[in-house]
Protein backbone atom coordinates (compact mmCIF):
# COMPACT_ATOMS: atom_id res chain seq x y z
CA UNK A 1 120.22 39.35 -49.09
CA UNK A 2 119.14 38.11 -52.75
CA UNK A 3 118.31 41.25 -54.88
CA UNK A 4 115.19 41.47 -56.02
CA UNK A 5 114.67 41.66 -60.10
CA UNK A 6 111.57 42.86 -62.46
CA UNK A 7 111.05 39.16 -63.01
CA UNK A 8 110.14 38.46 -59.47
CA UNK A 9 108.45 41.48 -59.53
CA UNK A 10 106.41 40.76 -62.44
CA UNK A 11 105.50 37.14 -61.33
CA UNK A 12 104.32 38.29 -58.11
CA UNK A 13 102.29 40.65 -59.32
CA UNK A 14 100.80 38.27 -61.56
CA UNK A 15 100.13 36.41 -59.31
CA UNK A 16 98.49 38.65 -56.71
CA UNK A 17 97.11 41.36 -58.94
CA UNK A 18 98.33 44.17 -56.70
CA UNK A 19 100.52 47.55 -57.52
CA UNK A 20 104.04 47.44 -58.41
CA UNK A 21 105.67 49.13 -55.29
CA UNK A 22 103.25 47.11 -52.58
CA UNK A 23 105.02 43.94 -54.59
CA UNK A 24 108.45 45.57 -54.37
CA UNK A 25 108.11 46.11 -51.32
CA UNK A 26 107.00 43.45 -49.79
CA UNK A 27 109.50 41.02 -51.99
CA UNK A 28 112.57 43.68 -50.04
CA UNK A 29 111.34 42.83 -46.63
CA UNK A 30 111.00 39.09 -47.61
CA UNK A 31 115.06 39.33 -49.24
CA UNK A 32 113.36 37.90 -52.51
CA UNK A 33 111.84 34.67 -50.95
CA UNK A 34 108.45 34.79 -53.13
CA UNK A 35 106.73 32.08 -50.76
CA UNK A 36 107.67 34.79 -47.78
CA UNK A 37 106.60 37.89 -49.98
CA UNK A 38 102.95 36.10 -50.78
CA UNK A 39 102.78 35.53 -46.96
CA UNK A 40 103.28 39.09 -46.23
CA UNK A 41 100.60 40.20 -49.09
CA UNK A 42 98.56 37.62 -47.62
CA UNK A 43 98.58 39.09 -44.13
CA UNK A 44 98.21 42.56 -45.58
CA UNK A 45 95.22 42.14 -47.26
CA UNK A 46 93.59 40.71 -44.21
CA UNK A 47 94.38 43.51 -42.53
CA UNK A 48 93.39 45.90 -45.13
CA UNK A 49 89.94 44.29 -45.57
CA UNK A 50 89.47 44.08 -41.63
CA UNK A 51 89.74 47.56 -41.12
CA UNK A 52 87.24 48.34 -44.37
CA UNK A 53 85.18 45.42 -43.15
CA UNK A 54 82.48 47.34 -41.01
CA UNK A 55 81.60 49.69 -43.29
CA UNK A 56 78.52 49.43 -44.95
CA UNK A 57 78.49 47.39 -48.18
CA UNK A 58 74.91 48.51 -50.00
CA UNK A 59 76.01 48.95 -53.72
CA UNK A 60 76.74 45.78 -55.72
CA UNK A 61 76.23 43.72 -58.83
CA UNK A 62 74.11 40.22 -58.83
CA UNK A 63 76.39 37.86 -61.45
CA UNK A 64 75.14 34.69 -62.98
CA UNK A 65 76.92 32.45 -64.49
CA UNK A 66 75.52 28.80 -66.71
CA UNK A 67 77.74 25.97 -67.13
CA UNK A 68 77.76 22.79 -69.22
CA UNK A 69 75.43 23.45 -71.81
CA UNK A 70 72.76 24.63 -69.25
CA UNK A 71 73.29 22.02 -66.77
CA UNK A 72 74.43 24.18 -63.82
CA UNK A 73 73.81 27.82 -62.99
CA UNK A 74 75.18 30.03 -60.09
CA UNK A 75 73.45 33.22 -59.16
CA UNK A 76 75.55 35.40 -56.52
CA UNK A 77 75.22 38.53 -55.09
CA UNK A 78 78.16 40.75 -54.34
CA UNK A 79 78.34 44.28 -52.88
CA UNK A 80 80.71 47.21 -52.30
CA UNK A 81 80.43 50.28 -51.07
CA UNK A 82 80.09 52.35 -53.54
CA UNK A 83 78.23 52.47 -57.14
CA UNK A 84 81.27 53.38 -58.47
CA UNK A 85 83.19 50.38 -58.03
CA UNK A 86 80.33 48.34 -58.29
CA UNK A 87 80.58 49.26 -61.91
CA UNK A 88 84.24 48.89 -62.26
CA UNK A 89 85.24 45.78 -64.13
CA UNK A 90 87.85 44.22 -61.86
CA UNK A 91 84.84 44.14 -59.44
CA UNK A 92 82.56 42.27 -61.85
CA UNK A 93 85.79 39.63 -62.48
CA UNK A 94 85.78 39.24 -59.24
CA UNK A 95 82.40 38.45 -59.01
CA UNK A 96 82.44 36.35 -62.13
CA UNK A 97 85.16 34.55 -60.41
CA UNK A 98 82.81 34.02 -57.33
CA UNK A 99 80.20 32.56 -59.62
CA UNK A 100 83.01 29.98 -60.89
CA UNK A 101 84.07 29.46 -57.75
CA UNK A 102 80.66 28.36 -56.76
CA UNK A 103 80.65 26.58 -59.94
CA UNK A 104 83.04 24.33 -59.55
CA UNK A 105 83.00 24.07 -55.30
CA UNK A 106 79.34 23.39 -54.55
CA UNK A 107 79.71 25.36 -50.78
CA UNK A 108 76.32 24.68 -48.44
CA UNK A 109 77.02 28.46 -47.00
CA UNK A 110 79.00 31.63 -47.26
CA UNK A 111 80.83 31.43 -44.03
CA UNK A 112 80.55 29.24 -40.42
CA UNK A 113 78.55 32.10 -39.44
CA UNK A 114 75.47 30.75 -41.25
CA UNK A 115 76.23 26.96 -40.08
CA UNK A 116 72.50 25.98 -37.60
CA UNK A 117 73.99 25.31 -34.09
CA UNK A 118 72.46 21.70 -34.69
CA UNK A 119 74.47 21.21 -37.86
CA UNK A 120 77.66 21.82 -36.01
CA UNK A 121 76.72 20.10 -32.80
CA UNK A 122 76.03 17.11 -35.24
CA UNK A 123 79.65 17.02 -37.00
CA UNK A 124 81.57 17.93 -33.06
CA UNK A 125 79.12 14.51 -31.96
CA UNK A 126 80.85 12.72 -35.35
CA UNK A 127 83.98 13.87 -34.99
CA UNK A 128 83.89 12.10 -31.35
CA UNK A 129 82.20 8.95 -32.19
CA UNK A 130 85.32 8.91 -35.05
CA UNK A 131 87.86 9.35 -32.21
CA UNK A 132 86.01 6.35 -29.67
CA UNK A 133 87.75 5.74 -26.65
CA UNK A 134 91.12 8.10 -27.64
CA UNK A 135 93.74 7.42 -24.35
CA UNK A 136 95.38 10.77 -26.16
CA UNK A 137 96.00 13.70 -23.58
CA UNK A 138 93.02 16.35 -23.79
CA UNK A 139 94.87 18.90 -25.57
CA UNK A 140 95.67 16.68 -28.50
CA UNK A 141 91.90 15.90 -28.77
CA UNK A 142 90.66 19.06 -28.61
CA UNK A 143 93.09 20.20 -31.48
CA UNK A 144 92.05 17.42 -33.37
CA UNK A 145 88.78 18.03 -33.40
CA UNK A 146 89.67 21.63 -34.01
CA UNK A 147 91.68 20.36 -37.28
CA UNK A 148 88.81 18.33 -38.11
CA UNK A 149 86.07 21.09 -37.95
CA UNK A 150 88.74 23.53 -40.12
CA UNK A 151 88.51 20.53 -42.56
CA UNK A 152 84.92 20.69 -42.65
CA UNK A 153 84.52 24.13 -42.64
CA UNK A 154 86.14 24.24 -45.84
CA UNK A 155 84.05 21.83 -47.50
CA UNK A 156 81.05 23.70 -46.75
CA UNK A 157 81.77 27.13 -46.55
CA UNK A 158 82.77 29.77 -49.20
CA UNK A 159 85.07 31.93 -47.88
CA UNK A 160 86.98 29.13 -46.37
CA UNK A 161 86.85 26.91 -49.53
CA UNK A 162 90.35 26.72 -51.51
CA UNK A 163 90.02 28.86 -54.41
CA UNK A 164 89.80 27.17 -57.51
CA UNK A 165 92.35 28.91 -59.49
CA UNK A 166 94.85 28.86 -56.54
CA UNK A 167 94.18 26.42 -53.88
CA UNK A 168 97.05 27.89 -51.97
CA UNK A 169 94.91 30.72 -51.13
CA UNK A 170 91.13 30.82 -49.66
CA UNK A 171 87.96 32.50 -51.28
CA UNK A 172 88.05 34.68 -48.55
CA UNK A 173 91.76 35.53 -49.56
CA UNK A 174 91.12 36.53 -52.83
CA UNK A 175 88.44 38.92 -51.62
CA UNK A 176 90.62 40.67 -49.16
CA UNK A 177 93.42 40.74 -52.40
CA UNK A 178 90.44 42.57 -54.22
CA UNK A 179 89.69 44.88 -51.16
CA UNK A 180 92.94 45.67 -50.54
CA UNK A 181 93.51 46.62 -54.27
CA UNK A 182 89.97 48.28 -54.88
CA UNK A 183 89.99 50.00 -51.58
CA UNK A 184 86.26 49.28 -50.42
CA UNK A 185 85.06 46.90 -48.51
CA UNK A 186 83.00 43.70 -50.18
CA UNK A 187 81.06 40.95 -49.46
CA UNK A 188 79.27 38.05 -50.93
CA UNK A 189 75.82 38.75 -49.74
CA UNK A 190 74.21 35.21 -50.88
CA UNK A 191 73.83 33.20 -53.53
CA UNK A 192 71.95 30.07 -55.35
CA UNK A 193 73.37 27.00 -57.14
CA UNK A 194 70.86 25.42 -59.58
CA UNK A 195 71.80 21.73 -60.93
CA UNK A 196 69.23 20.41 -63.57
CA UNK A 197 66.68 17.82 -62.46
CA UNK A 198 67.93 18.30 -58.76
């Protein structure tokens, strides 16, 4: 088992943002393998923010953010549970880093929730025309087109979108990393794009 040191401890939590021991801890289980260990945190913080993630979410900030000189502006709302965090200032990063995110990304929607039933019928109907007369079994074509849609899905939409500081981890990701930190649930409720002359 490789020991695990402060350094790998430090870097992880650098990267992550989360407390010391859930780092520690989750670098032990993982015998010091970082990739592993960011796994782990990964899979923890989805679980965290699943079981926060029907509670209501009616407190909040709405962030906007102007880029290039004026040229682009982002307007997003996010919400937590409480006032309290909402005033907290790793929650307004966070949703300063939304607004980036948004920024740079250009998503149509926030998840594949919000995708019209025509929209998606429309890309399933190109996604066959792009695979013609395929003599490939079933199975492979259905998890091609199921590769294909993932693909799509995070072009579009937000919380599937690579985030743009780490594209080894989703938007949705770094939410849950914020949830699971913060301790309430949040969402991103909406939010606007605005390019000049468009």
């Amino acid at each position: 088992m490789s020991e695990v040191t402060i350094k790998d401890i430090a870097e992880l939590r650098a990267k992550t943002g989360l407390g010391l021991m859930e780092v520690k801890k989750a670098l032990v289980e993982a015998q010091g393998d970082q990739a592993k260990a960011m796994e782990a945190l990964k899979r923890s913080g989805a679980l965290k923010a699943a079981k926060k993630s029907d509670r209501p979410s009616n407190s909040g900030i709405v962030e906007a953010y102007v880029h290039g000189e004026g040229k682009i502006g982002v307007i997003v709302e996010v919400s937590s549970e409480t006032d309290f965090v909402a005033k907290n200032q790793e929650f307004k990063n966070l949703a300063h880093e939304i607004a980036l995110h948004i920024t740079a990304s250009n998503p149509t929607y926030i998840s594949k929730d919000e995708i019209p039933a025509k929209e998606l019928d429309s890309e399933k109907e190109a996604i066959m025309s792009q695979l013609g007369d395929s003599n490939k079994p079933k199975e492979v074509i259905e998890k091609i087109i199921e590769g294909k849609l993932q693909k799509y899905f995070s072009e579009v939409c937000l919380l599937d979108q690579p985030f743009f500081k780490d594209p080894d981890i989703t938007v949705k990701d770094f939410i849950n990393q914020a949830i699971a930190k913060i301790g309430e649930n949040i969402t991103v409720k909406r939010f606007a794009r605005f390019v000049l002359g468009c």
